[in-house]
N, C-alpha and C. Protein backbone atom coordinates (compact mmCIF):
# COMPACT_ATOMS: atom_id res chain seq x y z
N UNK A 1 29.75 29.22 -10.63
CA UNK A 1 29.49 28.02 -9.83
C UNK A 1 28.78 28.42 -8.55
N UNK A 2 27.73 27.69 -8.11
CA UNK A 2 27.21 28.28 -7.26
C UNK A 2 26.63 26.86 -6.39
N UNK A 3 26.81 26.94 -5.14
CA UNK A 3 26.83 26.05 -4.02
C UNK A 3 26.33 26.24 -2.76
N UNK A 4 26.09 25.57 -1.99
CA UNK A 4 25.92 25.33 -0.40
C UNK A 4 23.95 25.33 -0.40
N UNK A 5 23.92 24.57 -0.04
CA UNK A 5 22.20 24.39 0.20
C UNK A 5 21.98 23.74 1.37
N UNK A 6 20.45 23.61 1.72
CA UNK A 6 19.98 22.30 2.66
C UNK A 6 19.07 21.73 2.21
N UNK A 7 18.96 20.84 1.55
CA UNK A 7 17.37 19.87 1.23
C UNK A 7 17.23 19.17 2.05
N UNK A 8 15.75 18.37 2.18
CA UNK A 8 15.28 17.43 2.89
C UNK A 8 14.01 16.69 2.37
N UNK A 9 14.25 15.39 2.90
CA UNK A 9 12.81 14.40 2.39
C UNK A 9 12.85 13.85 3.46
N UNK A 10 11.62 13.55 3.57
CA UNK A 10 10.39 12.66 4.75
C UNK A 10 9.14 11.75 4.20
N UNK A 11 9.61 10.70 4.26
CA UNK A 11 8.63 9.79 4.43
C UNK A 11 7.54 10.06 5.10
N UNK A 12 6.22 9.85 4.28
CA UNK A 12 5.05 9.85 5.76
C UNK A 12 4.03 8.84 5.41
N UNK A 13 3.48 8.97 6.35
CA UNK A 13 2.54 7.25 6.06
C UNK A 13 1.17 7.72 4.71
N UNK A 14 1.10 9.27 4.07
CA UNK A 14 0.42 9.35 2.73
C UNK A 14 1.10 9.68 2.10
N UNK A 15 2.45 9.62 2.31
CA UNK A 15 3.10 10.62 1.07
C UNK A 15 4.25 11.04 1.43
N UNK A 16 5.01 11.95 0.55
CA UNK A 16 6.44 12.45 1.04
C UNK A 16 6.29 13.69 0.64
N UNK A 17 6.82 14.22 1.81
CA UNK A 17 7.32 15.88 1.57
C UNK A 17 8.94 15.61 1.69
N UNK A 18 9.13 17.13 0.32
CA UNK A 18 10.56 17.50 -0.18
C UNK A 18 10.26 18.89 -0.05
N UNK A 19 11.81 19.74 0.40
CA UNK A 19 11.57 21.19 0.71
C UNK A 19 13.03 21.38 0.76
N UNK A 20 13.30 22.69 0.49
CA UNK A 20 14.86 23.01 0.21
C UNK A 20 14.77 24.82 0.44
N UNK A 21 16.00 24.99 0.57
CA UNK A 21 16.30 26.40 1.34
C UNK A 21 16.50 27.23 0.20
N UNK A 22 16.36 28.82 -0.34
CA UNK A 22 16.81 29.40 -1.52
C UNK A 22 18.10 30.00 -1.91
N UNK A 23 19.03 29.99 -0.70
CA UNK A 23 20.30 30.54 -0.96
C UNK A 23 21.39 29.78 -2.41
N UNK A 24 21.62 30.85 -2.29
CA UNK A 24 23.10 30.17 -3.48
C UNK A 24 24.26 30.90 -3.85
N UNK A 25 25.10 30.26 -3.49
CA UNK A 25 26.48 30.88 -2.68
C UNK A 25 27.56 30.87 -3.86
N UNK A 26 28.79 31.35 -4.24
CA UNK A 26 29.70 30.86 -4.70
C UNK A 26 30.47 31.86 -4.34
N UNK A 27 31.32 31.78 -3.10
CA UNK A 27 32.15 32.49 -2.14
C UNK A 27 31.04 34.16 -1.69
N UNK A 28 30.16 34.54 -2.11
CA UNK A 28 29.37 35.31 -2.10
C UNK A 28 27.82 35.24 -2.12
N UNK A 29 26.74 35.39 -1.80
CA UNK A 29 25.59 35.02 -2.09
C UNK A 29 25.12 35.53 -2.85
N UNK A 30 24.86 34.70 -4.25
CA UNK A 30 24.54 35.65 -5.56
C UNK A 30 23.13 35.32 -5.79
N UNK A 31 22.82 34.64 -5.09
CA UNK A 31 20.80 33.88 -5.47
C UNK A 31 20.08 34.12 -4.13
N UNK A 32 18.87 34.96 -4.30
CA UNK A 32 18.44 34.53 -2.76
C UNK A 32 17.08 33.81 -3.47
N UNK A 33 16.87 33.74 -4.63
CA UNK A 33 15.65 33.39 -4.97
C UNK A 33 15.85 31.68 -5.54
N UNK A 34 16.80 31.13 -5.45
CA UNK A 34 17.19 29.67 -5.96
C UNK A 34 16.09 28.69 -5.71
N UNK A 35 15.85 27.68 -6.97
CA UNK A 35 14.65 27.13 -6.65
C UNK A 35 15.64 25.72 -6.45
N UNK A 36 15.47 24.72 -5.66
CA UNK A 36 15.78 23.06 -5.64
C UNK A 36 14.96 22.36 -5.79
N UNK A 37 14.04 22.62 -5.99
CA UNK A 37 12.53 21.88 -5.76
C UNK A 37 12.27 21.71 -6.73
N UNK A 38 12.19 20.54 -7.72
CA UNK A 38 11.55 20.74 -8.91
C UNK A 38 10.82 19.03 -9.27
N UNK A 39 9.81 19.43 -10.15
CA UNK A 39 8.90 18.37 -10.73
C UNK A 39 9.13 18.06 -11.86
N UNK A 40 9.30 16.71 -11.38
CA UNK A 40 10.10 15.81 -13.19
C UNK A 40 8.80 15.14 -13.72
N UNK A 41 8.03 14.80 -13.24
CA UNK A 41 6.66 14.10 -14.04
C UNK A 41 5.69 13.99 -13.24
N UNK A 42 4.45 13.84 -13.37
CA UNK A 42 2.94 14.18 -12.68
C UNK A 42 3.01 13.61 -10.66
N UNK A 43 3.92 12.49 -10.81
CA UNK A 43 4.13 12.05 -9.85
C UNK A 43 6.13 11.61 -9.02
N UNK A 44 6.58 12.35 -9.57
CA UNK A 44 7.67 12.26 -9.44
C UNK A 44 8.53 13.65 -9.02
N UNK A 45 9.17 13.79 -7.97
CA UNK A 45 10.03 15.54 -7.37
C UNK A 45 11.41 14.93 -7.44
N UNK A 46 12.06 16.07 -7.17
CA UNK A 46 13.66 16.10 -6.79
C UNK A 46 13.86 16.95 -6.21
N UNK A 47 15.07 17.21 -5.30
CA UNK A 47 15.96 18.19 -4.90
C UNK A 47 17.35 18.01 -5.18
N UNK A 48 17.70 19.47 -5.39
CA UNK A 48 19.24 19.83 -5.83
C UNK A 48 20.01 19.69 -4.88
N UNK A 49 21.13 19.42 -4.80
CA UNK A 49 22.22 20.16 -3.85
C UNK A 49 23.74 20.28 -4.73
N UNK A 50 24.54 21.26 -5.03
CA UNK A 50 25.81 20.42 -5.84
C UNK A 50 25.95 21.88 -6.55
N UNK A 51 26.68 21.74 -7.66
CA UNK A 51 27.40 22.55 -8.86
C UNK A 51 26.02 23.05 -9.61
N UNK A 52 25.54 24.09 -9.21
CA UNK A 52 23.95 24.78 -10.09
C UNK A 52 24.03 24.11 -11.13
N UNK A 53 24.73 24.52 -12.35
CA UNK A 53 24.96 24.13 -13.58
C UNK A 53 24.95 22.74 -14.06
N UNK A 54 25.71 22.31 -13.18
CA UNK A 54 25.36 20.57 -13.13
C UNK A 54 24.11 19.83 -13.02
N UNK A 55 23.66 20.47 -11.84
CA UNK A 55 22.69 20.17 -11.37
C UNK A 55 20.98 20.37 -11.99
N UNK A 56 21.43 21.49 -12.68
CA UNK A 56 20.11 21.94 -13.82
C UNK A 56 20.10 21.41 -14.89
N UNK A 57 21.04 21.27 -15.34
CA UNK A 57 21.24 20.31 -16.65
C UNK A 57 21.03 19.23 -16.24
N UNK A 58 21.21 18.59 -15.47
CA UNK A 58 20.57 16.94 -15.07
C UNK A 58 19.30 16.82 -14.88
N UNK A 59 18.74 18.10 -14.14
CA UNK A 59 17.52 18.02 -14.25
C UNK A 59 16.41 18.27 -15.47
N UNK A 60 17.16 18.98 -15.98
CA UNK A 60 16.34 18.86 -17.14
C UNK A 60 16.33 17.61 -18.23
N UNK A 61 17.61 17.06 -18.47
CA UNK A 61 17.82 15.91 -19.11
C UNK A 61 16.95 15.01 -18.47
N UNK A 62 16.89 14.76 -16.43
CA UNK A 62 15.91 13.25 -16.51
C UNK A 62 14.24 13.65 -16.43
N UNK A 63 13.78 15.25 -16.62
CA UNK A 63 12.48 15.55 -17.02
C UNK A 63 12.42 15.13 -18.46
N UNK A 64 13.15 15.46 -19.36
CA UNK A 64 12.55 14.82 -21.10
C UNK A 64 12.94 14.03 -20.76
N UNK A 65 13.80 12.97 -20.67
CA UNK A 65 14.44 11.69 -20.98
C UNK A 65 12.96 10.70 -20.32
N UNK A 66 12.36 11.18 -19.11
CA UNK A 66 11.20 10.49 -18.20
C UNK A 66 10.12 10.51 -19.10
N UNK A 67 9.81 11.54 -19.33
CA UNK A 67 8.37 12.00 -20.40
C UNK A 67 8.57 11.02 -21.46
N UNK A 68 9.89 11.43 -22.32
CA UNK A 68 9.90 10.25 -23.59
C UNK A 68 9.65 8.97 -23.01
N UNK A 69 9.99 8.37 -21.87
CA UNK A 69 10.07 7.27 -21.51
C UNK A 69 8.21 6.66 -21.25
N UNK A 70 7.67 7.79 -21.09
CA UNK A 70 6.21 7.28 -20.70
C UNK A 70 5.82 7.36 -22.05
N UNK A 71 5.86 7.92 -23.10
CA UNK A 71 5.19 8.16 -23.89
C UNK A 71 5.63 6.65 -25.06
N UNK A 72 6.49 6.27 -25.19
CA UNK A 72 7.17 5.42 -25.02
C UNK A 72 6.50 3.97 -24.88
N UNK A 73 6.34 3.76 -23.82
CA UNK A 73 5.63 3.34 -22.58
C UNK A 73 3.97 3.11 -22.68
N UNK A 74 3.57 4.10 -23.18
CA UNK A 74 1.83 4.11 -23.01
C UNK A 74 1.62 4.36 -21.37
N UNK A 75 2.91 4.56 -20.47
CA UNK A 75 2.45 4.46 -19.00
C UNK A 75 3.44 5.16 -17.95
N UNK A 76 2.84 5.41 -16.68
CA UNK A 76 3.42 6.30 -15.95
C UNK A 76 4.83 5.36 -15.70
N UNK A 77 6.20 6.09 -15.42
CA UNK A 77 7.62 5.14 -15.17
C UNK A 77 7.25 5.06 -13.60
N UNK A 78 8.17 4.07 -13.35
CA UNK A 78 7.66 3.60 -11.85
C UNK A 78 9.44 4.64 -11.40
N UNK A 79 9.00 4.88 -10.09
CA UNK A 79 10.30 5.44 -9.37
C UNK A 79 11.30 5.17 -9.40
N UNK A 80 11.36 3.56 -9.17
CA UNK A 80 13.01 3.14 -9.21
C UNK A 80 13.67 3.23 -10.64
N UNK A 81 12.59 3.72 -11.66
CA UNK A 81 13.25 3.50 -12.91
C UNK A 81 14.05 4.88 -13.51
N UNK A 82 13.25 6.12 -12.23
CA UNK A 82 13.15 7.43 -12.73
C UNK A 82 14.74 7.31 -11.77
N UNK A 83 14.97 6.77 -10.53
CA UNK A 83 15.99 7.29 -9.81
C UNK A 83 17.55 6.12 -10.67
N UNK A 84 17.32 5.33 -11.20
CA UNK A 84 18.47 4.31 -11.92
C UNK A 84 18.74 5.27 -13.27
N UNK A 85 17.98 5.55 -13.96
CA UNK A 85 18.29 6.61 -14.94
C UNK A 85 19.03 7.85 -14.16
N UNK A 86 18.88 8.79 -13.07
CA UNK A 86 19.58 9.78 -12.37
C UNK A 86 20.54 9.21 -12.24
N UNK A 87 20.85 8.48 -11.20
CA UNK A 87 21.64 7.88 -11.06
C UNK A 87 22.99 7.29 -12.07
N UNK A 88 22.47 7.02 -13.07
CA UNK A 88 23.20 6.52 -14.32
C UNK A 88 23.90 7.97 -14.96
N UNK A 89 23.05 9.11 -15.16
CA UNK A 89 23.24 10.51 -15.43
C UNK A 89 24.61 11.31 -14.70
N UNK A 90 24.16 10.97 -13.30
CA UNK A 90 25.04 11.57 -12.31
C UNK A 90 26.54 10.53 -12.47
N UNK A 91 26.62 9.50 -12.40
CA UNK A 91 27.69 8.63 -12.34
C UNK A 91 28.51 9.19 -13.81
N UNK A 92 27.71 9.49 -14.63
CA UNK A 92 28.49 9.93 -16.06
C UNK A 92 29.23 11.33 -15.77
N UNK A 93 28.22 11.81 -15.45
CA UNK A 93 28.83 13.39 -14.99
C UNK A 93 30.02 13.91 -14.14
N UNK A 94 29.93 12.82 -13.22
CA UNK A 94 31.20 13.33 -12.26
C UNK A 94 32.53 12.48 -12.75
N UNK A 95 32.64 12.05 -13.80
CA UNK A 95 33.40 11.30 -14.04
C UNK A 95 34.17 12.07 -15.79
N UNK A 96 33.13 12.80 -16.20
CA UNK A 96 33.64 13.60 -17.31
C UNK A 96 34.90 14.83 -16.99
N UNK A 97 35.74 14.56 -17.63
CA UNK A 97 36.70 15.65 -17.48
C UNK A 97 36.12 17.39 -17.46
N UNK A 98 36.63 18.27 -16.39
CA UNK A 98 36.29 19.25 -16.18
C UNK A 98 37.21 20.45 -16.04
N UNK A 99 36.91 21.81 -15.93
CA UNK A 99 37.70 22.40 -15.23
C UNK A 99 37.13 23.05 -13.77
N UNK A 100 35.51 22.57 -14.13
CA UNK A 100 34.65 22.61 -12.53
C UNK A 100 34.47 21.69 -12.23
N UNK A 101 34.27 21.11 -11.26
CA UNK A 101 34.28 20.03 -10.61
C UNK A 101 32.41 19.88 -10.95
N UNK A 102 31.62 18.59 -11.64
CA UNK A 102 30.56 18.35 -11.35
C UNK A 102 29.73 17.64 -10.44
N UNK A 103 29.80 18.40 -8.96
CA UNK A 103 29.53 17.72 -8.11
C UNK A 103 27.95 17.90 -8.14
N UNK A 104 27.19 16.86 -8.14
CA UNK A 104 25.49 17.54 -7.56
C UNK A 104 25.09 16.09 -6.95
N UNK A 105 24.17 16.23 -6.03
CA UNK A 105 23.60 15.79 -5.11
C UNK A 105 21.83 15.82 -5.30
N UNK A 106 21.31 14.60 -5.42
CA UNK A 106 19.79 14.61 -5.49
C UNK A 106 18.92 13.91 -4.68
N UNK A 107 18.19 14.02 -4.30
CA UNK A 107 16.88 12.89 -3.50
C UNK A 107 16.04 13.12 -4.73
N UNK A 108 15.29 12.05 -5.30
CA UNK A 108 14.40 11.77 -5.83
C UNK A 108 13.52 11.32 -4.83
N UNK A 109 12.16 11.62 -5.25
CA UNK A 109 10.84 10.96 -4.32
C UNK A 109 9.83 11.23 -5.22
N UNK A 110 8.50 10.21 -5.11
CA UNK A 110 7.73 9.75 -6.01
C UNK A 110 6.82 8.75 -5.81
N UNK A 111 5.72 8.85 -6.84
CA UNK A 111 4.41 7.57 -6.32
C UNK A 111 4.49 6.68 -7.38
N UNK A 112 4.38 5.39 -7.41
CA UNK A 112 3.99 4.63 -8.49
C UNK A 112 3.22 3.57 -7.62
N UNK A 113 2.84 2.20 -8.90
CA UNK A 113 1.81 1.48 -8.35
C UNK A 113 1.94 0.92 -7.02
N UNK A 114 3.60 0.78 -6.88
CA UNK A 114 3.78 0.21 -5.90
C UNK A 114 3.67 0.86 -4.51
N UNK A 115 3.54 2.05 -4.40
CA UNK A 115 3.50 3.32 -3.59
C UNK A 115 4.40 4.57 -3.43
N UNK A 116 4.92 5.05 -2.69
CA UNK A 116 5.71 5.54 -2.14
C UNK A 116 7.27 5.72 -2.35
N UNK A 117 8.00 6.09 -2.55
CA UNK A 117 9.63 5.46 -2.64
C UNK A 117 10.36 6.84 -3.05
N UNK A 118 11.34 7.02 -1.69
CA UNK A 118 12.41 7.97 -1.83
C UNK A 118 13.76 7.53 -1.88
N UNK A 119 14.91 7.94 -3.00
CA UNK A 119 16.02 7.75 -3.24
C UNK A 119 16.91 8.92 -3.24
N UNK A 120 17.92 8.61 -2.37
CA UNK A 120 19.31 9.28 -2.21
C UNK A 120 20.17 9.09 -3.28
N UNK A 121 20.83 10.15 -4.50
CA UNK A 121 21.74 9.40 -5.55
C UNK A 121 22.33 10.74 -5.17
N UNK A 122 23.76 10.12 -4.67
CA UNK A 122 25.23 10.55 -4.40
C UNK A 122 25.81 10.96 -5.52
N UNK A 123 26.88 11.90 -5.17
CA UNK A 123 27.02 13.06 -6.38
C UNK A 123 28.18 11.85 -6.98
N UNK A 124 28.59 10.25 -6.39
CA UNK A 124 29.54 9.51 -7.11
C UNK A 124 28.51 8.42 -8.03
N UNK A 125 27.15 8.74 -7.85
CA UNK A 125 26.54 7.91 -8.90
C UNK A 125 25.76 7.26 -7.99
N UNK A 126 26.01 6.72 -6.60
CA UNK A 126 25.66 5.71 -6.45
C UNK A 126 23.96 5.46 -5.51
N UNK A 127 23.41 4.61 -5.16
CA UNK A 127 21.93 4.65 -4.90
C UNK A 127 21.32 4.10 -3.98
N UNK A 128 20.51 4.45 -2.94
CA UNK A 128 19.84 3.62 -2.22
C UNK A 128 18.55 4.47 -1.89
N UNK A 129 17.62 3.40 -1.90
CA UNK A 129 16.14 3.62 -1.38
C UNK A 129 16.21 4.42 0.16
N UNK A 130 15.36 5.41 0.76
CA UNK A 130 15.65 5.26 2.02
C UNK A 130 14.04 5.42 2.64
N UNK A 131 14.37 4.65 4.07
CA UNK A 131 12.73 4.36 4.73
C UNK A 131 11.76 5.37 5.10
N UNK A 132 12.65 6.44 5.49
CA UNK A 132 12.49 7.49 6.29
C UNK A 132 12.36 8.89 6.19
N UNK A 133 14.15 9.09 6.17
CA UNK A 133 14.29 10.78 5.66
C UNK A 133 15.21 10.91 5.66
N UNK A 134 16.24 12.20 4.20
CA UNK A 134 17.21 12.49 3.79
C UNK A 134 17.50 13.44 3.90
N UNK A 135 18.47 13.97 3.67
CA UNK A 135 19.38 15.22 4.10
C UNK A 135 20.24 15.54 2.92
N UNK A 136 20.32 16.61 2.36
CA UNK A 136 21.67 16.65 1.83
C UNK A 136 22.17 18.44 1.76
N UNK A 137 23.79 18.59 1.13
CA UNK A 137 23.94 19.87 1.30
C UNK A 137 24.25 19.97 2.59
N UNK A 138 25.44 21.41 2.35
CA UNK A 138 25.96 21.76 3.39
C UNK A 138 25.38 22.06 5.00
N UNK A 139 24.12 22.61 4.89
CA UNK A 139 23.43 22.38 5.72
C UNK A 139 22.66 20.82 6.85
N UNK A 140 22.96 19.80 5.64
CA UNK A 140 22.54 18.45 6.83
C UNK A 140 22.62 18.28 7.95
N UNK A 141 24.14 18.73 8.12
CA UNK A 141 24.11 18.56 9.83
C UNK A 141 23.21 18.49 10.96
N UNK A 142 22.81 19.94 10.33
CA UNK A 142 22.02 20.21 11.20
C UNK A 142 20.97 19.99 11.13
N UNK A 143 20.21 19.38 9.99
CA UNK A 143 18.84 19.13 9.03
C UNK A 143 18.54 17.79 10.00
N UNK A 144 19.70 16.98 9.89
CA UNK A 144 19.62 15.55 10.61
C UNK A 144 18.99 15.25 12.22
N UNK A 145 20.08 16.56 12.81
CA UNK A 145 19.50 16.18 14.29
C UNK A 145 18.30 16.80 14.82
N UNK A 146 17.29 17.56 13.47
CA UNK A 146 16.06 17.71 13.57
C UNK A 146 15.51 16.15 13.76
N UNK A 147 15.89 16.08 12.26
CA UNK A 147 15.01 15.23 12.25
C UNK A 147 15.11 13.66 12.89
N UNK A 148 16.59 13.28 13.45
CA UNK A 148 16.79 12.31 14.14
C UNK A 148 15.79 12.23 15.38
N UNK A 149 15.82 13.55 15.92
CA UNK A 149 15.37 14.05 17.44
C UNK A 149 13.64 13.59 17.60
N UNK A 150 12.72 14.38 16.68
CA UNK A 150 11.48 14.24 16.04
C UNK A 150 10.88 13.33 15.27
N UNK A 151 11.73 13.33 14.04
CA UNK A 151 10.96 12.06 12.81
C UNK A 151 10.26 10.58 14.02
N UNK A 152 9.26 10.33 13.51
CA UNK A 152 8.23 9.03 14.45
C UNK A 152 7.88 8.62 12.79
N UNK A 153 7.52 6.90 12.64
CA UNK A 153 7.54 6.12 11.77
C UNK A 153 5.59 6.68 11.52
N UNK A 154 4.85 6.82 10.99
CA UNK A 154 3.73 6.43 10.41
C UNK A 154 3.24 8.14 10.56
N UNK A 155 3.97 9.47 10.34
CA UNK A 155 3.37 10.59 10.07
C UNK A 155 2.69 10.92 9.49
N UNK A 156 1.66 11.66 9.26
CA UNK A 156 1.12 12.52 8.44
C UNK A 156 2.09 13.55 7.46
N UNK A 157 1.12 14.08 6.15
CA UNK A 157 1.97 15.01 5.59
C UNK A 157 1.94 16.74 5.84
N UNK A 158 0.69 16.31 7.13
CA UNK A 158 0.91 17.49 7.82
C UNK A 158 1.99 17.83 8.56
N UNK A 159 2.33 16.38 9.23
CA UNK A 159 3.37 16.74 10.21
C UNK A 159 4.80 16.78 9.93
N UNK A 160 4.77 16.09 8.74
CA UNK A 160 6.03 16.12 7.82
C UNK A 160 6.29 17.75 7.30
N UNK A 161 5.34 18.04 6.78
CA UNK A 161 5.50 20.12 6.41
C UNK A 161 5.88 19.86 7.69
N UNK A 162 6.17 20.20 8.65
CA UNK A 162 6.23 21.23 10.18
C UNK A 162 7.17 20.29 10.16
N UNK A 163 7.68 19.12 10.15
CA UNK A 163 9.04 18.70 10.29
C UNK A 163 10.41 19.24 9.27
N UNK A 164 9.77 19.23 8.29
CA UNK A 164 11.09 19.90 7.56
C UNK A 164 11.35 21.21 7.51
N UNK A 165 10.22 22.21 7.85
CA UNK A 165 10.33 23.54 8.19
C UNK A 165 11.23 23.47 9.12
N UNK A 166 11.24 22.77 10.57
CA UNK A 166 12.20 23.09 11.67
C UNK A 166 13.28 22.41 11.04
N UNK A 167 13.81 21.83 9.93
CA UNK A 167 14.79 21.11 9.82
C UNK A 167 15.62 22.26 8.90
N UNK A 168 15.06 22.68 8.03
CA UNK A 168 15.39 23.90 7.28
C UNK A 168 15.74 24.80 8.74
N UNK A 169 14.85 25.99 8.88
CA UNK A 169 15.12 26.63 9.74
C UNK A 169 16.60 26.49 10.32
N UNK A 170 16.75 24.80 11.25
CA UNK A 170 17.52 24.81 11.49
C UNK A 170 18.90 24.85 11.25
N UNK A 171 19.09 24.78 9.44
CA UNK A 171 20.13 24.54 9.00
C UNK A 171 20.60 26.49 8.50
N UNK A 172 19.29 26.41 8.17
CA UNK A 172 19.71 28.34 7.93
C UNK A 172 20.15 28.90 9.35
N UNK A 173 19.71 28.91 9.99
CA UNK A 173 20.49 29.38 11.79
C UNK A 173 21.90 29.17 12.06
N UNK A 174 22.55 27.99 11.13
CA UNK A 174 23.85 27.42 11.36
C UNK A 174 24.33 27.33 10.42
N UNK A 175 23.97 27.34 9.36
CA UNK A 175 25.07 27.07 7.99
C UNK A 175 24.82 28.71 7.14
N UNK A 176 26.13 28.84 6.97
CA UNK A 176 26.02 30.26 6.42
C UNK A 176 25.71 30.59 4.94
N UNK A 177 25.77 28.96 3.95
CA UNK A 177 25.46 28.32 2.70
C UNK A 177 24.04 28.36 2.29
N UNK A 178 22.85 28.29 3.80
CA UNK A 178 21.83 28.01 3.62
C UNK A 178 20.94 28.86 3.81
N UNK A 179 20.05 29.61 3.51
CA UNK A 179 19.21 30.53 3.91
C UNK A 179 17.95 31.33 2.96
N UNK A 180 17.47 32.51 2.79
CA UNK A 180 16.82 33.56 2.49
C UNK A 180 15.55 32.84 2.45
N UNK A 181 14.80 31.69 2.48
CA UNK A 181 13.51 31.45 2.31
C UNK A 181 13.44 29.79 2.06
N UNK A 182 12.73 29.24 1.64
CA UNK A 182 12.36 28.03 1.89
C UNK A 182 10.94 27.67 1.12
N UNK A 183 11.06 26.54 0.61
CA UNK A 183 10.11 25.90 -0.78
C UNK A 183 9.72 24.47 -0.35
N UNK A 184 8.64 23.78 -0.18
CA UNK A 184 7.87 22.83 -0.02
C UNK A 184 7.05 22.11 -0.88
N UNK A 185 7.38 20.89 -1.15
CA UNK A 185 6.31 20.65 -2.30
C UNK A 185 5.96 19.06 -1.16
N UNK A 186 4.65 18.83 -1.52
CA UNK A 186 4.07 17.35 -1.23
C UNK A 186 3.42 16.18 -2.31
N UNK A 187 4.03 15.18 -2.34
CA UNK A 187 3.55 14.42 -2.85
C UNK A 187 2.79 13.27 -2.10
N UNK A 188 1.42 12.76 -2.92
CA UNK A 188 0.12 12.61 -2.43
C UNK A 188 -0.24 11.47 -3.34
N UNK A 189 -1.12 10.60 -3.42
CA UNK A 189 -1.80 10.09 -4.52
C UNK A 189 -2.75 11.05 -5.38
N UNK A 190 -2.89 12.32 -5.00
CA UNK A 190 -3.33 12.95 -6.23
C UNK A 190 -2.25 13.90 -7.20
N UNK A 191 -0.92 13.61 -6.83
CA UNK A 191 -0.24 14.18 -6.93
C UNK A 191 1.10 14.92 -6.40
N UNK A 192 1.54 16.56 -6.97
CA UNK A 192 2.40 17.07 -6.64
C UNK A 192 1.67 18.40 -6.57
N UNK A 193 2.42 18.81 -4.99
CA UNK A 193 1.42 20.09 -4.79
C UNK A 193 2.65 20.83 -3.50
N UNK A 194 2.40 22.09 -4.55
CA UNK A 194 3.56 23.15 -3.68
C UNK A 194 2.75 23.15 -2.16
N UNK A 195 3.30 23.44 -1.50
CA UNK A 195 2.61 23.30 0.09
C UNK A 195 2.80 24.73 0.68
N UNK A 196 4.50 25.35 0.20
CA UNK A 196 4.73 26.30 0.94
C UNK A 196 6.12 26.56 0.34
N UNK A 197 6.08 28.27 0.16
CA UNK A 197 7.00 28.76 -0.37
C UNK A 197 7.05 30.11 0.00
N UNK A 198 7.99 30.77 0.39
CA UNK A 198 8.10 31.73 1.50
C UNK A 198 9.91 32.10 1.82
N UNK A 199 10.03 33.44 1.19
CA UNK A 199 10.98 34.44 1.47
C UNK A 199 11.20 35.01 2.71
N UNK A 200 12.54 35.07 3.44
CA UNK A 200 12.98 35.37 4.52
C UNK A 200 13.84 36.78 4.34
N UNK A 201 13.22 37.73 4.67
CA UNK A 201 14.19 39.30 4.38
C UNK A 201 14.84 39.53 5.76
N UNK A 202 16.17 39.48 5.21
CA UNK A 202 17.28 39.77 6.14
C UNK A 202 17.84 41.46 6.00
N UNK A 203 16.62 42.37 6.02
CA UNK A 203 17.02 43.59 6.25
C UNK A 203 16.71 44.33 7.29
N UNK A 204 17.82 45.25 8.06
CA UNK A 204 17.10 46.58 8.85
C UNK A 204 16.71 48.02 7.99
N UNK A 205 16.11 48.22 9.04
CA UNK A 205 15.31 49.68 8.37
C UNK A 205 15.18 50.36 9.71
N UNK A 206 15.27 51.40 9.49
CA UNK A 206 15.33 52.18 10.49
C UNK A 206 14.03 53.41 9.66
């Protein structure tokens, strides 16, 4: 079982950036290379936070389950349909008998016709759109009063990268869950595009 992260999403007036920290903990740090960042369809990201195992298996279930759904379809799924399916996934999951607890935590974010649209789905199932910017993982705390302090309504996705970098940063400085490097992806109307991905070596040498 492996735990403690910091993700984050930002709204910006072209797009949304999602970026997440590489640590992964389970009373020990056994991952420094952990990816959260991942792409479910041409226009659609997520981030992890929660029970690895849980959390990968969900992700992979709403990447095919989405694809079948377009193909399906003849057409790209619109966001709210990609985050009500998670959502529906996750509510099943934490509710199945265990002897690990399946806790995971996601932001979905994504383009469809309608534009733009980032969703928070709580590791109890449940869902809401948000305007702005999300947090999740042990690290938020501190992710938040980045971005409470900074976040301004109509950004760029330039300024959004350099906002969640200091929001990361800040959560690796303070949460002992969160750390070794940090992963960026942006979504755009042309897409999904890694922005920035970058290892932090915590060694001396003499």
């Amino acid at each position: 079982m492996k735990t403690g992260t910091t993700t984050i999403g930002v709204k910006c007036k072209d797009g949304i950036v999602l970026a997440a920290d590489k640590r992964a903990g389970a009373g020990i740090i056994v991952d420094k290379r952990a990816q959260k960042v991942y792409k479910i369809t041409d226009f659609i990201a997520l981030t992890m936070a929660g029970t690895a195992s849980d959390a990968q298996l969900i992700t992979k279930l709403i990447s095919a389950e989405l694809r079948l759904m377009e193909i399906r379809k003849g057409k790209q799924v619109t966001v709210k349909e990609a985050a009500n399916l998670l959502s529906g996934i996750v509510y099943q999951n934490i509710r199945r008998p265990s002897m690990i607890p399946g806790i995971s935590h996601f932001i979905l974010a994504g383009k469809d016709s309608k534009g733009f649209h980032i969703y928070d789905v709580y590791p109890d199932g449940s869902l809401s759109e948000c305007k702005d910017f999300l947090s999740s993982g042990s690290g938020s705390v501190m992710a938040y009063g980045v971005l409470e302090t900074l976040y301004s309504e109509n950004i760029s996705i330039e300024e959004g990268v350099k906002l969640v970098v200091k929001g990361i940063n800040a959560a690796i400085q303070r949460d002992m869950n969160s750390g070794d490097g940090i992963d960026v992806i942006a979504i755009t109307n042309q897409g999904i595009k890694t922005v920035l991905t970058k290892e932090i070596q915590n060694k001396i040498t003499i």
